[in-house]
C-alpha atoms as a PDB file:
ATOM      1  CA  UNK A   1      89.674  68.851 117.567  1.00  0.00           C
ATOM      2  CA  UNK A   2      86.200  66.866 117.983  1.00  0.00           C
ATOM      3  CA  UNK A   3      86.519  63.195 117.570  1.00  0.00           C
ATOM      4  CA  UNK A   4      83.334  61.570 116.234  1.00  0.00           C
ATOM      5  CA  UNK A   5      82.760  57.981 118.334  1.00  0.00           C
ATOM      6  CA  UNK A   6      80.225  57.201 115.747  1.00  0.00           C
ATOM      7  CA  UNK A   7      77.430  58.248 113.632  1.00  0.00           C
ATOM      8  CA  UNK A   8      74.617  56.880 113.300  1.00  0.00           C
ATOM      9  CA  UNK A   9      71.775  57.384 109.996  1.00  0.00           C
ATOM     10  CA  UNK A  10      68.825  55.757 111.575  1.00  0.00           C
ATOM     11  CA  UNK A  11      65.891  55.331 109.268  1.00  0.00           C
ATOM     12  CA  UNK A  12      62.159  55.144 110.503  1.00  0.00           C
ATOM     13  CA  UNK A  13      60.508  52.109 108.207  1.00  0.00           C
ATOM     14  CA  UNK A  14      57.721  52.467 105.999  1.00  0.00           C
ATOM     15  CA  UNK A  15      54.129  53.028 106.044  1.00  0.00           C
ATOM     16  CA  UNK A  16      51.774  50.378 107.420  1.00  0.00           C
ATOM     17  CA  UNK A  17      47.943  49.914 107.663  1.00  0.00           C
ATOM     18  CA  UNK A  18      48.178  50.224 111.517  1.00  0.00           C
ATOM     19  CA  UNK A  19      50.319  54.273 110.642  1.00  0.00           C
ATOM     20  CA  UNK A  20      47.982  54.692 107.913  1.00  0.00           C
ATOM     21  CA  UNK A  21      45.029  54.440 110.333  1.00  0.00           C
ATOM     22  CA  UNK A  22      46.599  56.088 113.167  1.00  0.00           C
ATOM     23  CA  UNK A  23      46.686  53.111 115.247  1.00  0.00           C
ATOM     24  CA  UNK A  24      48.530  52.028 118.273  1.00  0.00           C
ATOM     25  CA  UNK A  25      50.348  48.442 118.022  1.00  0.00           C
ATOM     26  CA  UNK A  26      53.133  46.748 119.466  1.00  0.00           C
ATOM     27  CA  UNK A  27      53.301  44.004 117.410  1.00  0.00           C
ATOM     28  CA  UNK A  28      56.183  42.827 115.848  1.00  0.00           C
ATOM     29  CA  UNK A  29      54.607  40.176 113.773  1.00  0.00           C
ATOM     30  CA  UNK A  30      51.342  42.586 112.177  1.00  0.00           C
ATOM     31  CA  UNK A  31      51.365  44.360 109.964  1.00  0.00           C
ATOM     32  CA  UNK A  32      53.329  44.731 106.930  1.00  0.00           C
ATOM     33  CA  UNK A  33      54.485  46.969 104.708  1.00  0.00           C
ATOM     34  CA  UNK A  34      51.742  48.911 102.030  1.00  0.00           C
ATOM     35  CA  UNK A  35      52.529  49.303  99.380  1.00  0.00           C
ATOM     36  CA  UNK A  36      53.125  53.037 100.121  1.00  0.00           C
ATOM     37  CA  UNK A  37      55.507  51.976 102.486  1.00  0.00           C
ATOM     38  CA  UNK A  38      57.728  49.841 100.101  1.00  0.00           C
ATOM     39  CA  UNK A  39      57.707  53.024  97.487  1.00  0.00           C
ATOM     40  CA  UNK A  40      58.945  55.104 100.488  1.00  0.00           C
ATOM     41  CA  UNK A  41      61.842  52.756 101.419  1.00  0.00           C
ATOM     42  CA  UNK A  42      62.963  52.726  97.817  1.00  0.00           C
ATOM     43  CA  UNK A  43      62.902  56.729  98.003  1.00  0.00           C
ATOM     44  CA  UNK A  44      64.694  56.371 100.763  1.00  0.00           C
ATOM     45  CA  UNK A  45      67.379  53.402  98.905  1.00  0.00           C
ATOM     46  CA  UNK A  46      67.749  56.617  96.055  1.00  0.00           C
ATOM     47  CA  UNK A  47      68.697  59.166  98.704  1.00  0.00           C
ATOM     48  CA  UNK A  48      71.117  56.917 100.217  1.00  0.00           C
ATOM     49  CA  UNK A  49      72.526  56.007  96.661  1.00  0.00           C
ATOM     50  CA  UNK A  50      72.790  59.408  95.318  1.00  0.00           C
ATOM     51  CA  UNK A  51      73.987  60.854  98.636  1.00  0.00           C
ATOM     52  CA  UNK A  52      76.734  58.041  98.486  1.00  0.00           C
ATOM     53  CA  UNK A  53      76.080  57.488 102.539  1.00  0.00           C
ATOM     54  CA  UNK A  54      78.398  55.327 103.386  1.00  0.00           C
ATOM     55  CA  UNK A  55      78.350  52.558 106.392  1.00  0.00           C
ATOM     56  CA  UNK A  56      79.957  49.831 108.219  1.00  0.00           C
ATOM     57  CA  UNK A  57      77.107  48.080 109.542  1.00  0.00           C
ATOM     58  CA  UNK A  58      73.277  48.018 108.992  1.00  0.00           C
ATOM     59  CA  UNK A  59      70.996  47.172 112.170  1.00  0.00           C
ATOM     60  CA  UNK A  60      67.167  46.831 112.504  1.00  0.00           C
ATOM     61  CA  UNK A  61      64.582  46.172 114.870  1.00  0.00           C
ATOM     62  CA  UNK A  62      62.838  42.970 115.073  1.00  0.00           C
ATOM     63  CA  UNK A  63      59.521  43.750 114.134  1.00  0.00           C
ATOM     64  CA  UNK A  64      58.575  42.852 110.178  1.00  0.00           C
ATOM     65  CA  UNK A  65      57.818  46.349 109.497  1.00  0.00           C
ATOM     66  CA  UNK A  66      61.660  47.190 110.130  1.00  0.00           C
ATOM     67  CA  UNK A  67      62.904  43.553 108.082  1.00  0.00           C
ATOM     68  CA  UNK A  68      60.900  44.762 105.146  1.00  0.00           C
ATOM     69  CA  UNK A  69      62.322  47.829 105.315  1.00  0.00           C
ATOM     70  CA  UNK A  70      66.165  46.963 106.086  1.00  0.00           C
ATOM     71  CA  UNK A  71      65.873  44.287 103.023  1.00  0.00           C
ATOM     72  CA  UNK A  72      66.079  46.743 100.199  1.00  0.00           C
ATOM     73  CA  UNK A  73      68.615  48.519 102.108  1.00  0.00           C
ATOM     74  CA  UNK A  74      71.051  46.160 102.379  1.00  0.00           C
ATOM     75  CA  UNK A  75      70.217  44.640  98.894  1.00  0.00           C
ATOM     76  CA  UNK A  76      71.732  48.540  98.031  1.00  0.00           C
ATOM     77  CA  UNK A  77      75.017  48.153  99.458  1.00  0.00           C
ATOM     78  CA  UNK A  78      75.408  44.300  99.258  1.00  0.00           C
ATOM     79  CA  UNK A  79      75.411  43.655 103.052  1.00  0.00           C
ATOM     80  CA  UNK A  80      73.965  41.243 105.644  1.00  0.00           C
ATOM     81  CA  UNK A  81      71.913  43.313 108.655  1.00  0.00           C
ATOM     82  CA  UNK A  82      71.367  42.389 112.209  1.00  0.00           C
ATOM     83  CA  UNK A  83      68.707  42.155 114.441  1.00  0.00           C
ATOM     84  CA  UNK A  84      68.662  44.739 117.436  1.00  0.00           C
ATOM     85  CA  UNK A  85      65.915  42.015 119.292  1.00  0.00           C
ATOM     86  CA  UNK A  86      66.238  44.883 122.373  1.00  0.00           C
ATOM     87  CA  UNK A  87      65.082  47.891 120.304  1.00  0.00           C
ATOM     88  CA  UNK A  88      61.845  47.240 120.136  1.00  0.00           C
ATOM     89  CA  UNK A  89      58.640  49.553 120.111  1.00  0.00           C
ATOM     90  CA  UNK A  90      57.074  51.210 123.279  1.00  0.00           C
ATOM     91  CA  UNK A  91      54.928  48.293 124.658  1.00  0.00           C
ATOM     92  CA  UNK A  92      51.718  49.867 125.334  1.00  0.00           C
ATOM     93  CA  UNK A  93      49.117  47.117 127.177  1.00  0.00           C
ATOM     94  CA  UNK A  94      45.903  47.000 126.707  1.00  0.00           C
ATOM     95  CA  UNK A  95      45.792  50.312 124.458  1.00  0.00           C
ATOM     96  CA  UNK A  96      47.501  47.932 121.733  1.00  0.00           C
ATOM     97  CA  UNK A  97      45.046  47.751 118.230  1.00  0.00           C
ATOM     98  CA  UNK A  98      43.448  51.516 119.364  1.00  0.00           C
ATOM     99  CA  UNK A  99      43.096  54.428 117.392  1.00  0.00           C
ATOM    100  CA  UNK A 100      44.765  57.310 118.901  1.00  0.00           C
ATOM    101  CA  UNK A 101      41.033  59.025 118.449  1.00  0.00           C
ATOM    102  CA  UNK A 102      40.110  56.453 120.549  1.00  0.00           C
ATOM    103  CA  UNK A 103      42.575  56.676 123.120  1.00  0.00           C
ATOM    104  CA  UNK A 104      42.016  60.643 123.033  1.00  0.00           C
ATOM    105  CA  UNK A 105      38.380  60.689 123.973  1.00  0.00           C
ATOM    106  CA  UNK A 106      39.560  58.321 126.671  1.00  0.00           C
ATOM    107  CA  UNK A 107      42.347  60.038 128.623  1.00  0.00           C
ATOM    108  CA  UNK A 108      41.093  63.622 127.123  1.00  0.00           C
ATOM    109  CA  UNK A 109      43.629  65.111 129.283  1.00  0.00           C
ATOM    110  CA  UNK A 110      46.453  63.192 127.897  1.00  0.00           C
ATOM    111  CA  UNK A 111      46.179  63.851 124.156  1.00  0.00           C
ATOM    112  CA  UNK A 112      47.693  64.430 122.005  1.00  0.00           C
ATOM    113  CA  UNK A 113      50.455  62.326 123.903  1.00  0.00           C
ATOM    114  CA  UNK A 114      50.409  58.760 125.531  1.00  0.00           C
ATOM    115  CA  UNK A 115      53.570  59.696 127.188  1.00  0.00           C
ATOM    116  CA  UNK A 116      51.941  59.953 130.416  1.00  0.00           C
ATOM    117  CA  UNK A 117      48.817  57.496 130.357  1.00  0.00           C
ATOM    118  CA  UNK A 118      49.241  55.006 133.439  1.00  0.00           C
ATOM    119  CA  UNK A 119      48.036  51.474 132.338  1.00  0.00           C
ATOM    120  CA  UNK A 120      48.084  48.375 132.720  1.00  0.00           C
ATOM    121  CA  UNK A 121      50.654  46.694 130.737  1.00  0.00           C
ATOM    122  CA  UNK A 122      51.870  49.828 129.010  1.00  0.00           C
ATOM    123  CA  UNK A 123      55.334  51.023 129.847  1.00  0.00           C
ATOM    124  CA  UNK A 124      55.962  54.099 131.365  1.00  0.00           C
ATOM    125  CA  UNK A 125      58.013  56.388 128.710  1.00  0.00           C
ATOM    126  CA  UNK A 126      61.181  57.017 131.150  1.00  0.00           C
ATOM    127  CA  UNK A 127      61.598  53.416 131.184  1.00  0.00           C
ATOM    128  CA  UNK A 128      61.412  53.085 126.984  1.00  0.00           C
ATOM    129  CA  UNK A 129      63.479  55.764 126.744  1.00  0.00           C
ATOM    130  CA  UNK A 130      65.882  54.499 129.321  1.00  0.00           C
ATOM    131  CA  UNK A 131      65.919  51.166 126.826  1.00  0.00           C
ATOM    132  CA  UNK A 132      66.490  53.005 123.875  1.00  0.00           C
ATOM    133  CA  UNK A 133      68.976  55.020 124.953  1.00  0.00           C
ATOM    134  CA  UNK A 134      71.023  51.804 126.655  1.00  0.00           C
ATOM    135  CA  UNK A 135      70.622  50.155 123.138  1.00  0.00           C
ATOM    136  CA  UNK A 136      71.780  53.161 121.225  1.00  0.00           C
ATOM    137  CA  UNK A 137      75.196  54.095 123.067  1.00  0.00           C
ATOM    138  CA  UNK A 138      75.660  49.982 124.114  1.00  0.00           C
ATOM    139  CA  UNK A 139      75.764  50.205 119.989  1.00  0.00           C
ATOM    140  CA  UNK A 140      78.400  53.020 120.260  1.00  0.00           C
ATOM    141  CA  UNK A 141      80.297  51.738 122.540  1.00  0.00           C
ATOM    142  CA  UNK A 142      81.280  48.388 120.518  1.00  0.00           C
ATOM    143  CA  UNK A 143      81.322  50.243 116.983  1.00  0.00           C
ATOM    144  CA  UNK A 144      83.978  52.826 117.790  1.00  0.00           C
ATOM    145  CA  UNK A 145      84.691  55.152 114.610  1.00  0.00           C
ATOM    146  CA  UNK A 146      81.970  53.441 112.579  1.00  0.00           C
ATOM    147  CA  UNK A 147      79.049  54.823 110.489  1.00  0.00           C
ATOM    148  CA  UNK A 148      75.809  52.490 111.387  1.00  0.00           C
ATOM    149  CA  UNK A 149      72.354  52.313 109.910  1.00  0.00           C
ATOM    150  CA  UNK A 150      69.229  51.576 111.977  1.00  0.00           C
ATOM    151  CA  UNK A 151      66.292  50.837 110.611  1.00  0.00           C
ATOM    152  CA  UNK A 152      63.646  51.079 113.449  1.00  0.00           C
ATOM    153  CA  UNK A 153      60.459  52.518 114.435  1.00  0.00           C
ATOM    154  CA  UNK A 154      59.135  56.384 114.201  1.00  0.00           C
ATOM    155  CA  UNK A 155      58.752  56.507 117.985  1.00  0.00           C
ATOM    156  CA  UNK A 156      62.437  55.170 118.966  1.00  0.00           C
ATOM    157  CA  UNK A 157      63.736  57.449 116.484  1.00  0.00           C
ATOM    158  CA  UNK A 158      61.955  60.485 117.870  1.00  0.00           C
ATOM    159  CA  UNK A 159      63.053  59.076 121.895  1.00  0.00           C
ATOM    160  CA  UNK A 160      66.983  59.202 120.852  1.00  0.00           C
ATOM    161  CA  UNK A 161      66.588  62.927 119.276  1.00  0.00           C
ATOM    162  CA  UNK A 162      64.556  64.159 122.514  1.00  0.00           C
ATOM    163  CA  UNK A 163      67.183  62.420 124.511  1.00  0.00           C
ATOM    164  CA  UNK A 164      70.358  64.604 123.212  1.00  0.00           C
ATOM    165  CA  UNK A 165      67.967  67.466 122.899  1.00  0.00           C
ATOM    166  CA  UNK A 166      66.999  67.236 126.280  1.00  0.00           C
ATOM    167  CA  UNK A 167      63.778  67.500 125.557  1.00  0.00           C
ATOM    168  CA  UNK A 168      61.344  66.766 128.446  1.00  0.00           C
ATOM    169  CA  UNK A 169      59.428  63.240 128.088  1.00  0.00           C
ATOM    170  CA  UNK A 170      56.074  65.200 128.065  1.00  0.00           C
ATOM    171  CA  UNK A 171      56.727  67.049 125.635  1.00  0.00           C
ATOM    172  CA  UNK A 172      58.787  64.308 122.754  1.00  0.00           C
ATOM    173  CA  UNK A 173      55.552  63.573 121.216  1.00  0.00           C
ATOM    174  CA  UNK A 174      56.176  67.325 119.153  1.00  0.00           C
ATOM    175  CA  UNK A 175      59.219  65.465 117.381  1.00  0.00           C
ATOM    176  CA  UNK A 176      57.803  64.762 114.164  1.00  0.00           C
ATOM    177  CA  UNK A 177      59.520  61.669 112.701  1.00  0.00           C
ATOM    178  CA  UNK A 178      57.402  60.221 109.420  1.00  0.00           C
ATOM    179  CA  UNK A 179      57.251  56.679 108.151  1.00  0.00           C
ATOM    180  CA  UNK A 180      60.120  56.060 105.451  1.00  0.00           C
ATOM    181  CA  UNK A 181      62.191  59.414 107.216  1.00  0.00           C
ATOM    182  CA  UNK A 182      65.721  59.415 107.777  1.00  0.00           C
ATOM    183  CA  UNK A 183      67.608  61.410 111.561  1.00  0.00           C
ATOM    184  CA  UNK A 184      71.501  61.414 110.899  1.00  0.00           C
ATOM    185  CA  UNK A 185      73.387  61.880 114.525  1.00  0.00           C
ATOM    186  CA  UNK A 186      76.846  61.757 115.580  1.00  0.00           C
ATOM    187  CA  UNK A 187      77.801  60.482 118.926  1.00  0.00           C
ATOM    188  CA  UNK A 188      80.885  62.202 120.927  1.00  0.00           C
ATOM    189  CA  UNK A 189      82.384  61.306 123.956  1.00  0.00           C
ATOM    190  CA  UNK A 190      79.348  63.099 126.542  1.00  0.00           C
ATOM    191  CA  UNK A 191      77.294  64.269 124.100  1.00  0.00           C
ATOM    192  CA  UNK A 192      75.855  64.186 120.621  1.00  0.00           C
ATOM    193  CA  UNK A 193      75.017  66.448 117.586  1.00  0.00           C
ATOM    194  CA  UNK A 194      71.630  66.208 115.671  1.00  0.00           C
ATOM    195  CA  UNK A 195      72.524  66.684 112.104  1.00  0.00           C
ATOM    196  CA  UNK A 196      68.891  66.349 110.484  1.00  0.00           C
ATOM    197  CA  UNK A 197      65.962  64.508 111.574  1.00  0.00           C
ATOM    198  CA  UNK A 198      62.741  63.269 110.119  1.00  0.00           C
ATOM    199  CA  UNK A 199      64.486  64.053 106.658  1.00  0.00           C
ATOM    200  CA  UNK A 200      61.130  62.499 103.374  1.00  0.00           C
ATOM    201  CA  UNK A 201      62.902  62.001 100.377  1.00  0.00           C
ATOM    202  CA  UNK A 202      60.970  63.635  97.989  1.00  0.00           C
END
């Protein structure tokens, strides 16, 4: 019989100007929440409540994006969340504040990914997936036969599903995962089993 180390329900926070726009940021300070965004969290609070999902522990990246987001979460099932300050979003240099039109009529060959644009100050995608994946089973590994919540960004979300897919860096970018979307995965011992991903409550 399989024995389930963990599962995890991570949950992509909600819609900003910058995702609204279609623009690149690393910022964990800028922007906020719309007020789109806040409707979709509470969409997403419903699912969770009529799903009964249940959980141990509720995480979330640093950025205020991801605190807005958690908040209304945790409010739900009456816990405290912590911070996850090394799951943080792809940094990506000097391309920070762009629109990804912008970016695409600059490295034409490159769009509709960044994954393999070679900047200045922008990390290279093996090495952000390499952190996210350390994160994710460093979480594992000290919440043994526990049922987590992450609230975090779309693109860390969609670099943990291409991971146990296998799916090659260049190509992750074709994981969809929407603002205010919920990916449920369960961790084995050497491996792990997508059971939805980029789920929009409706």
């Amino acid at each position: 019989m399989l024995k389930r180390k963990c599962k995890i329900t991570f949950i992509s926070h909600g819609e900003t100007v910058y995702s609204q726009e279609g623009r690149i940021s690393d910022s964990e300070k800028y922007p906020p929440l719309t007020e789109n965004g806040q409707e979709e969290i509470e969409k997403v609070c419903e699912y969770l409540k009529k799903r009964g999902i249940k959980n141990d522990k509720i995480f979330t990246s640093p950025a205020v994006r991801c605190i807005q987001s958690v908040e209304p979460i945790t409010k739900l099932f009456k816990k405290d969340f912590e911070v996850l300050d090394n799951l943080y979003v792809r940094k990506c240099g000097c391309l920070n504040g762009k629109t990804f039109e912008t970016v695409s009529k600059q490295y034409s060959d490159d769009f509709p990914t960044i994954a393999n644009i070679d900047v200045k100050d922008c990390e290279k995608l093996v090495d952000f997936n390499k952190r996210v994946l350390d994160e994710i089973t460093k979480l594992v590994k000290s919440n043994l036969n526990s049922r987590l919540i992450i609230v975090t960004y779309p693109m860390v979300i969609q670099s943990i599903v291409a991971q146990i897919l296998n799916v090659e860096p260049k190509d992750q970018y074709k994981i969809l995962i929407k603002t205010g979307s919920l990916t449920q995965i369960s961790f084995f011992e050497n491996w792990a089993s997508l059971i939805y991903s980029g789920y929009v409550p409706l």
